[in-house]
Protein backbone atom coordinates (compact mmCIF):
# COMPACT_ATOMS: atom_id res chain seq x y z
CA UNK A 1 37.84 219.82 63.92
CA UNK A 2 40.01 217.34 61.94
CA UNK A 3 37.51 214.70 62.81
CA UNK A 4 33.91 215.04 62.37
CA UNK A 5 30.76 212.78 64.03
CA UNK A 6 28.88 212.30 60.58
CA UNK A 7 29.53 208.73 60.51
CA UNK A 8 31.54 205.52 61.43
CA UNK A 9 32.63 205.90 57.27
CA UNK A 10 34.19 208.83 58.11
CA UNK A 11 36.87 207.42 59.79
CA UNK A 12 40.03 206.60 58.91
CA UNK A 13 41.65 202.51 59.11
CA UNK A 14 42.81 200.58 62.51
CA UNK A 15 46.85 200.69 61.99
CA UNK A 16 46.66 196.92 62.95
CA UNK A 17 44.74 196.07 59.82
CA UNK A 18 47.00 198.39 57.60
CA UNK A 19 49.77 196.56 58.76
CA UNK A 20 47.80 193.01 58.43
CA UNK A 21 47.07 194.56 54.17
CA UNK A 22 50.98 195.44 54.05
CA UNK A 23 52.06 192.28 55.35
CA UNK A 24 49.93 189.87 52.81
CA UNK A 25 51.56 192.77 49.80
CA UNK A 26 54.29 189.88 49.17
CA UNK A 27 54.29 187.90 45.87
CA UNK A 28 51.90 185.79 44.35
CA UNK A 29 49.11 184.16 45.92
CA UNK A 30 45.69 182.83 44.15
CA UNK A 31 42.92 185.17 43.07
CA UNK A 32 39.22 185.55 43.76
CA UNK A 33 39.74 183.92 47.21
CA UNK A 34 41.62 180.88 46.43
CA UNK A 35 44.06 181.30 49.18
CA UNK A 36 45.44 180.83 52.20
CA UNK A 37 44.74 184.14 53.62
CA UNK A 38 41.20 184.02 52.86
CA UNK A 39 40.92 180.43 54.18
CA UNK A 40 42.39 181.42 57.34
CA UNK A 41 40.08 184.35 57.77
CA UNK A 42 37.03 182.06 57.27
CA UNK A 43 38.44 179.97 59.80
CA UNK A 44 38.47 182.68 62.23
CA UNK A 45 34.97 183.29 61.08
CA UNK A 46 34.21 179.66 62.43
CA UNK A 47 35.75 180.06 65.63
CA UNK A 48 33.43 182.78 66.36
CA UNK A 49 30.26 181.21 64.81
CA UNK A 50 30.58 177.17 64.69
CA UNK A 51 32.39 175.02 61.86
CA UNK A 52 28.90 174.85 60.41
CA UNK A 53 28.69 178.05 57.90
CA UNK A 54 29.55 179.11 54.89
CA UNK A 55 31.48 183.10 54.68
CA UNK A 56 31.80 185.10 51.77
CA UNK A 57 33.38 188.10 51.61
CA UNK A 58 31.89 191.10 49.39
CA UNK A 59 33.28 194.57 48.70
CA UNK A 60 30.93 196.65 50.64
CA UNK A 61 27.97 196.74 52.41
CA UNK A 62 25.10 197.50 50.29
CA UNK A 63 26.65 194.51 48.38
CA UNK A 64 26.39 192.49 51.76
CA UNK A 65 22.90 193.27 52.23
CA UNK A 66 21.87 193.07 48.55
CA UNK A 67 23.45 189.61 47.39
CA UNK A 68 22.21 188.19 51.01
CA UNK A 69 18.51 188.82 49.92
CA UNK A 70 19.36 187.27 46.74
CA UNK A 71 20.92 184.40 48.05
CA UNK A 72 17.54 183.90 50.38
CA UNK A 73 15.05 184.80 47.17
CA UNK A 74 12.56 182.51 46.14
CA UNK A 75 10.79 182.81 43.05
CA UNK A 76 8.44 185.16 43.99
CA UNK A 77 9.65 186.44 47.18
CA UNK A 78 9.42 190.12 49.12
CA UNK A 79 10.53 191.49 52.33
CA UNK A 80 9.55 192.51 55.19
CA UNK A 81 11.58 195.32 57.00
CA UNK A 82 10.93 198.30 59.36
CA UNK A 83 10.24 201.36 57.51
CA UNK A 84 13.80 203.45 58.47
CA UNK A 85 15.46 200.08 57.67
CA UNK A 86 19.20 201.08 55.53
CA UNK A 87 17.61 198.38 52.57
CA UNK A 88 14.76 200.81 52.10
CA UNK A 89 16.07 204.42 53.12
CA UNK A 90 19.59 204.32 51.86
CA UNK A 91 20.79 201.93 49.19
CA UNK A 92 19.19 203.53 46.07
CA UNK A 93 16.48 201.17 45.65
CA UNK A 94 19.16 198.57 44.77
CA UNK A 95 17.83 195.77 46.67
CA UNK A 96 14.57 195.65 44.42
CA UNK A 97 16.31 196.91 41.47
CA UNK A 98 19.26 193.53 41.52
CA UNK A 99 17.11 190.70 43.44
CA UNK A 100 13.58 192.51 41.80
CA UNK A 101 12.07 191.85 45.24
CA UNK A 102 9.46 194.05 46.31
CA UNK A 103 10.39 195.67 50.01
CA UNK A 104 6.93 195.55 52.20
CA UNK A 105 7.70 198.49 54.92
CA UNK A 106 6.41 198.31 58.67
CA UNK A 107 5.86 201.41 60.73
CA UNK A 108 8.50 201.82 63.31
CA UNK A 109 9.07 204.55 66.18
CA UNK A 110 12.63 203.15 67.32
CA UNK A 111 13.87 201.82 63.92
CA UNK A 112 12.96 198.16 65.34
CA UNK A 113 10.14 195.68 63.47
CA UNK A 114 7.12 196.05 65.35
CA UNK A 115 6.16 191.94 64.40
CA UNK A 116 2.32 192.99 65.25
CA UNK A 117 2.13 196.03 61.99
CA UNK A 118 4.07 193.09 59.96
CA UNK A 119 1.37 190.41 60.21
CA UNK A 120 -0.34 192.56 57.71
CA UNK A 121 1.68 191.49 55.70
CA UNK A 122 0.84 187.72 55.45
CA UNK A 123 -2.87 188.42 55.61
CA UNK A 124 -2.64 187.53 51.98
CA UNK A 125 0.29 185.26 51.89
CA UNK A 126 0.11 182.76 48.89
CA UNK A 127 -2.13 185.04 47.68
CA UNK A 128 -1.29 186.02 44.08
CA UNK A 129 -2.20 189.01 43.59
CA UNK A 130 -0.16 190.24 45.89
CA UNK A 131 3.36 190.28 47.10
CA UNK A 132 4.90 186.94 48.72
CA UNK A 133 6.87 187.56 52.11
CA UNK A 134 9.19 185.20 52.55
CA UNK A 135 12.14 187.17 54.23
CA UNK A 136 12.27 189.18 57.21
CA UNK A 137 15.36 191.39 57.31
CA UNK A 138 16.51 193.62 60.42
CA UNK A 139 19.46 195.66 61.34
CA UNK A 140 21.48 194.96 64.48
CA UNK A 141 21.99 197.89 65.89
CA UNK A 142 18.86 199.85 63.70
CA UNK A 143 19.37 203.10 62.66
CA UNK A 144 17.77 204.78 65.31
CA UNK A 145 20.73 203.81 67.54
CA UNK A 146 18.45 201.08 69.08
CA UNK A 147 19.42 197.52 69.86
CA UNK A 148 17.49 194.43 69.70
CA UNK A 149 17.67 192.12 73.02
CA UNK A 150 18.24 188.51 72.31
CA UNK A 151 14.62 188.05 73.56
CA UNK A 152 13.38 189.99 70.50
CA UNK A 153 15.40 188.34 67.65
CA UNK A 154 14.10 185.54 68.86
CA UNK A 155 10.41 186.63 68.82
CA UNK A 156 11.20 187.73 65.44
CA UNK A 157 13.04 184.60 64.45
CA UNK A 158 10.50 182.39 66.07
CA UNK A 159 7.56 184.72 64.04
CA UNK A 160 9.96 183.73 60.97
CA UNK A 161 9.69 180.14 60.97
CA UNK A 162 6.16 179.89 61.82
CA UNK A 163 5.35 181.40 58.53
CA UNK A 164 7.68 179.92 56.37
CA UNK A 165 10.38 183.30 55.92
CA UNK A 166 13.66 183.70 56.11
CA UNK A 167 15.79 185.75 58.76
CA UNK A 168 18.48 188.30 57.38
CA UNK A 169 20.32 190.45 59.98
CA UNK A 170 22.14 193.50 58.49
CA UNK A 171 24.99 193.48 61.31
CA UNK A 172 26.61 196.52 59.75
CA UNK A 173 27.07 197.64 63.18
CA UNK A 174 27.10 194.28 64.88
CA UNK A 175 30.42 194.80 67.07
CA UNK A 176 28.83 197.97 69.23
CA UNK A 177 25.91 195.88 69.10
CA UNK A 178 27.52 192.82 71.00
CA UNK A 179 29.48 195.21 73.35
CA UNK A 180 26.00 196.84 74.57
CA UNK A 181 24.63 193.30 75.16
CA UNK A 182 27.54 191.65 76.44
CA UNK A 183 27.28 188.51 74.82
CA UNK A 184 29.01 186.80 71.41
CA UNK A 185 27.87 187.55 67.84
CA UNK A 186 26.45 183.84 67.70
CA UNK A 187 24.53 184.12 70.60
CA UNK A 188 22.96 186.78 68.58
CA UNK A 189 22.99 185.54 65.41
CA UNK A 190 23.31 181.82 64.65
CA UNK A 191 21.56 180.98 67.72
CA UNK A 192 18.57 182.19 67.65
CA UNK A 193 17.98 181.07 64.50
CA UNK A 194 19.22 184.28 62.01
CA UNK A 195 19.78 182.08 58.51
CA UNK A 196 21.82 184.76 56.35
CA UNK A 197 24.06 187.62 57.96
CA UNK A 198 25.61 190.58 57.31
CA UNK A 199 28.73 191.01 59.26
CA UNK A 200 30.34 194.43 59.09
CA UNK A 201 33.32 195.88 59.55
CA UNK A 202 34.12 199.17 57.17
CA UNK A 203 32.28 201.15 60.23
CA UNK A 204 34.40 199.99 62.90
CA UNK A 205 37.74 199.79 61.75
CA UNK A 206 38.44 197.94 58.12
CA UNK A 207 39.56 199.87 54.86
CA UNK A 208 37.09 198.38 53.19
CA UNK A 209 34.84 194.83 52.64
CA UNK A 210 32.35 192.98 54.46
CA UNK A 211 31.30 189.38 54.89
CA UNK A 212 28.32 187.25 54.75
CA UNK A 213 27.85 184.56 57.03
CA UNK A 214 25.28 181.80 55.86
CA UNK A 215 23.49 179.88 59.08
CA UNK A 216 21.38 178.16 56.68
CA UNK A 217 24.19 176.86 54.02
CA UNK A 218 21.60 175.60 51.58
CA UNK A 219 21.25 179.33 50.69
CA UNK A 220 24.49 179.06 49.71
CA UNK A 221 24.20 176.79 47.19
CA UNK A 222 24.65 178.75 44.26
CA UNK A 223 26.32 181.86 46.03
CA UNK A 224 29.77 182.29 44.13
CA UNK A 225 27.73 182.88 41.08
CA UNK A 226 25.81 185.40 42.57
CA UNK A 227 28.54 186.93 43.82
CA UNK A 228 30.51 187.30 40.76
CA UNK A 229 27.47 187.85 38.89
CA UNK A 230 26.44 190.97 40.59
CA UNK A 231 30.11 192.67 40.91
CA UNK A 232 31.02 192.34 44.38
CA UNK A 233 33.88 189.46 43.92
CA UNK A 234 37.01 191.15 43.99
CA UNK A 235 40.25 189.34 42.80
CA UNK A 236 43.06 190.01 44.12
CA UNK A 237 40.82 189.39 47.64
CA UNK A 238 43.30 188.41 49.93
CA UNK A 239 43.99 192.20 50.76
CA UNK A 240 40.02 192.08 51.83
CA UNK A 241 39.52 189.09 53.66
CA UNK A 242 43.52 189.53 55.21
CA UNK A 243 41.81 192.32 57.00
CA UNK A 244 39.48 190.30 59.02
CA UNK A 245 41.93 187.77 60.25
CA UNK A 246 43.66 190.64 63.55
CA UNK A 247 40.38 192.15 63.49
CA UNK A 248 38.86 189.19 64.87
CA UNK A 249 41.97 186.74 66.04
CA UNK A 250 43.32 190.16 67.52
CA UNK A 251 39.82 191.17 69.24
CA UNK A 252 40.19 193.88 67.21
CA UNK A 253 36.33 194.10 66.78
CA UNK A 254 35.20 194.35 70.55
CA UNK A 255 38.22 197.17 71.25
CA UNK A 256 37.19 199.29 68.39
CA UNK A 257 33.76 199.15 69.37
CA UNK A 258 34.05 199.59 72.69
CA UNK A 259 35.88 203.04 72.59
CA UNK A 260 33.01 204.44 69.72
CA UNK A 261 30.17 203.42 72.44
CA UNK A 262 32.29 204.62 75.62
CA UNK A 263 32.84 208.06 73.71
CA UNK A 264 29.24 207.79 72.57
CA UNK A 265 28.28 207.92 76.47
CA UNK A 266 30.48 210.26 77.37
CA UNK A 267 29.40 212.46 74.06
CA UNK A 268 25.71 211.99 75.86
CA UNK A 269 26.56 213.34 78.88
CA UNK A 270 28.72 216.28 77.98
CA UNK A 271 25.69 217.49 76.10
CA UNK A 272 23.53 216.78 78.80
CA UNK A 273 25.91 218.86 81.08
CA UNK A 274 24.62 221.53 78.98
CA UNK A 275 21.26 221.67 78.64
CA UNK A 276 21.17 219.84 75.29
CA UNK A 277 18.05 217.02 74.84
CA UNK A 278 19.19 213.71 73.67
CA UNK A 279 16.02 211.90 71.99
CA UNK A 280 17.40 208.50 72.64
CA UNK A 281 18.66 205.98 74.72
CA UNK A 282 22.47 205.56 74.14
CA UNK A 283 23.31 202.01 73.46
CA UNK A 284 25.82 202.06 70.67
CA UNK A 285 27.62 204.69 69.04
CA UNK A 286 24.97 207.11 67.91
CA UNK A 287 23.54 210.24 69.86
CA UNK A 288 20.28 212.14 68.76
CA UNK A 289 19.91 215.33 70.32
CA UNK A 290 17.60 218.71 69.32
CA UNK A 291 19.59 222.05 68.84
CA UNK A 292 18.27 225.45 67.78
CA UNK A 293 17.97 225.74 64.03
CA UNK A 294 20.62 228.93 64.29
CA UNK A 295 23.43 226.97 65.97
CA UNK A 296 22.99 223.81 63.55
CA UNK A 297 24.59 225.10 60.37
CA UNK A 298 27.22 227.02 61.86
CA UNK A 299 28.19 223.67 63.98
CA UNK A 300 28.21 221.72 61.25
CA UNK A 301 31.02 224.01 59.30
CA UNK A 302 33.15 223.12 62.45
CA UNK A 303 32.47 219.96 62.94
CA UNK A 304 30.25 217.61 60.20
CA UNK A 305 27.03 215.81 61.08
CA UNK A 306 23.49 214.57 59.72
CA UNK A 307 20.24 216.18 60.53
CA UNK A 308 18.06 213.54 60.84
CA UNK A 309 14.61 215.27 61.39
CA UNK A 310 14.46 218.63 60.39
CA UNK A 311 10.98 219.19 61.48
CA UNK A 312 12.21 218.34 65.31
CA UNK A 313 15.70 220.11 64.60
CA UNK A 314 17.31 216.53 65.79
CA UNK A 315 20.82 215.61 64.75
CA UNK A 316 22.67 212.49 64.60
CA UNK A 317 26.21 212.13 66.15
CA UNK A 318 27.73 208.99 65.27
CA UNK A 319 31.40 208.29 67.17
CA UNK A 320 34.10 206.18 65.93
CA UNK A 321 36.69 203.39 66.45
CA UNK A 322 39.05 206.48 66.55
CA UNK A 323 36.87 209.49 68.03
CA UNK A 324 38.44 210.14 71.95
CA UNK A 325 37.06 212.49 74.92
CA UNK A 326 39.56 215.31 73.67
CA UNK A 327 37.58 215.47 70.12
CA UNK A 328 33.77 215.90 72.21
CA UNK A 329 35.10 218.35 74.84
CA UNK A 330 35.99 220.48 71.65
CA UNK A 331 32.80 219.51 70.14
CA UNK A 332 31.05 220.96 73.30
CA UNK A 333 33.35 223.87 73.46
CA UNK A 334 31.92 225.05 70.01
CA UNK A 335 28.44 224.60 71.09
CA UNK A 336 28.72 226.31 73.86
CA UNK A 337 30.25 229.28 72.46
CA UNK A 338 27.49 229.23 69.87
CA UNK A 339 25.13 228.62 72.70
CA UNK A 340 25.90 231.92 74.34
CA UNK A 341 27.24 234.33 71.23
């Protein structure tokens, strides 16, 4: 297969957004976001999240998710997140190792924060012999494929600002998040009360380059230092932020996402057709499913993908802005002729 279902990085750029990079490529224009093009993409920004923010944009998205923790830090601040949460599992430990923040895990079945395991965590709040949490942070949709309802980030947001914490949503996969629920990122977001978000886009369509969208500006305060401190301001950023403006203006977003979660459905029930278990409810664009241990290697030489538990033999299939039925039935085709070989 020419395109595989190991991830949403996989795939390739939205020719819209090539064309948007192309079309900026024309003399000189300020650097490090001093320009036009980058004020017009925050502007879109505010038409989808109120007048009332503050964007940055940031080369990728561990940066994203890093330099938002550090922009929400206190002095002696940790974190709360679920215990499959991307901060903990797959950034290299850079979270603790730039913002020196200790990350306080929670058991989780579904890759959501299970708020009654946290509390355990502020048993000993203010307590200084142990860690301070001050931050929640979650991921919109988690990396079980699951997606929070608007009734839960608000139970979590709620749980939040009863005890004095912060709110960070890593939204790396916000835009199949928002088509599953039908409703706007800031009814998602900004509304219930989220202070510091990541907003992604490299999964769903962008070369490159995410943004940060502050709820609560006083985090802001001192943010282009910490962005240029830690590495992620890039200079000649128009060609970055350029990229947002058709992807949102343009609806970009919701049409990329909609085609990786339609395919992701359809993905479901093809396997389905054939006797394969999927392990979890289909909301976005990732299927889990269980597959002998004899077909898996031999499926992933045609086609690449994660095994995400070896013990239970279950796989991860994660479609794209670009992934289409023909690409699954050939999928399928392959499985079934290692099904029956």
């Amino acid at each position: 297969m020419k395109k595989t279902f190991a991830s949403d990085n996989y795939s390739g750029v939205h020719p819209k957004i090539l064309e948007k990079i192309i079309e900026v490529n024309t003399g000189h224009v300020a650097a490090y976001g001093y320009d036009e093009i980058t004020r017009e993409a925050i502007d879109e920004f505010k038409k989808y999240f109120g007048n009332d923010i503050e964007v940055y944009f940031v080369i990728n998205g561990t940066g994203a998710n890093v330099l938002s923790l550090e922009g929400m830090k206190r002095k002696v601040s940790a974190v709360i997140c679920p215990e499959s949460a991307h901060i903990l599992q797959d950034e290299t430990g850079a979270p603790s190792k730039i913002t020196g923040m200790q990350l306080l895990s929670v058991p989780s079945t579904d890759g959501k924060l299970d708020l009654k395991l946290a509390k355990k965590w502020l048993s000993f709040k203010d307590t200084f012999h142990k860690p301070n949490a001050d931050i929640i942070s979650i991921s919109q949709a988690t990396e079980s494929g699951t997606i929070y309802s608007l009734e839960e980030i608000k139970e979590i947001s709620e749980f939040a600002k009863a005890n004095d914490m912060y709110l960070h949503m890593d939204g790396a996969r916000l835009a199949n998040a928002a088509v599953s629920l039908g409703c706007s990122f800031k009814e998602m977001t900004g509304d219930l009360g989220v202070d510091v978000l990541s907003f992604g886009g490299t999964k769903n369509g962008l070369m490159y380059g995410e943004a940060i969208v502050f709820f609560n500006k006083s985090l802001a305060q001192d943010f282009k230092w910490i962005r240029k401190q830690n590495l992620q301001l890039l200079s000649k950023m128009r060609f970055l932020s350029a990229q947002f403006i058709p992807y949102l203006k343009d609806n970009i977003w919701y049409e990329c996402a909609k085609n990786a979660n339609d395919i992701a459905k359809y993905l479901e029930q093809q396997l389905k057709n054939i006797g394969v278990e999927i392990t979890n409810e289909v909301l976005g664009n990732t299927v889990f499913a269980t597959l002998p241990n004899e077909i898996i290697e031999p499926l992933q030489e045609f086609c690449h993908f994660y095994i995400w538990n070896v013990e239970k033999k279950e796989i991860r299939l994660v479609t794209s802005f670009d992934s289409n039925k023909e690409d699954v039935d050939t999928f399928i085709c392959k499985l079934l002729e290692l099904k029956n070989r």
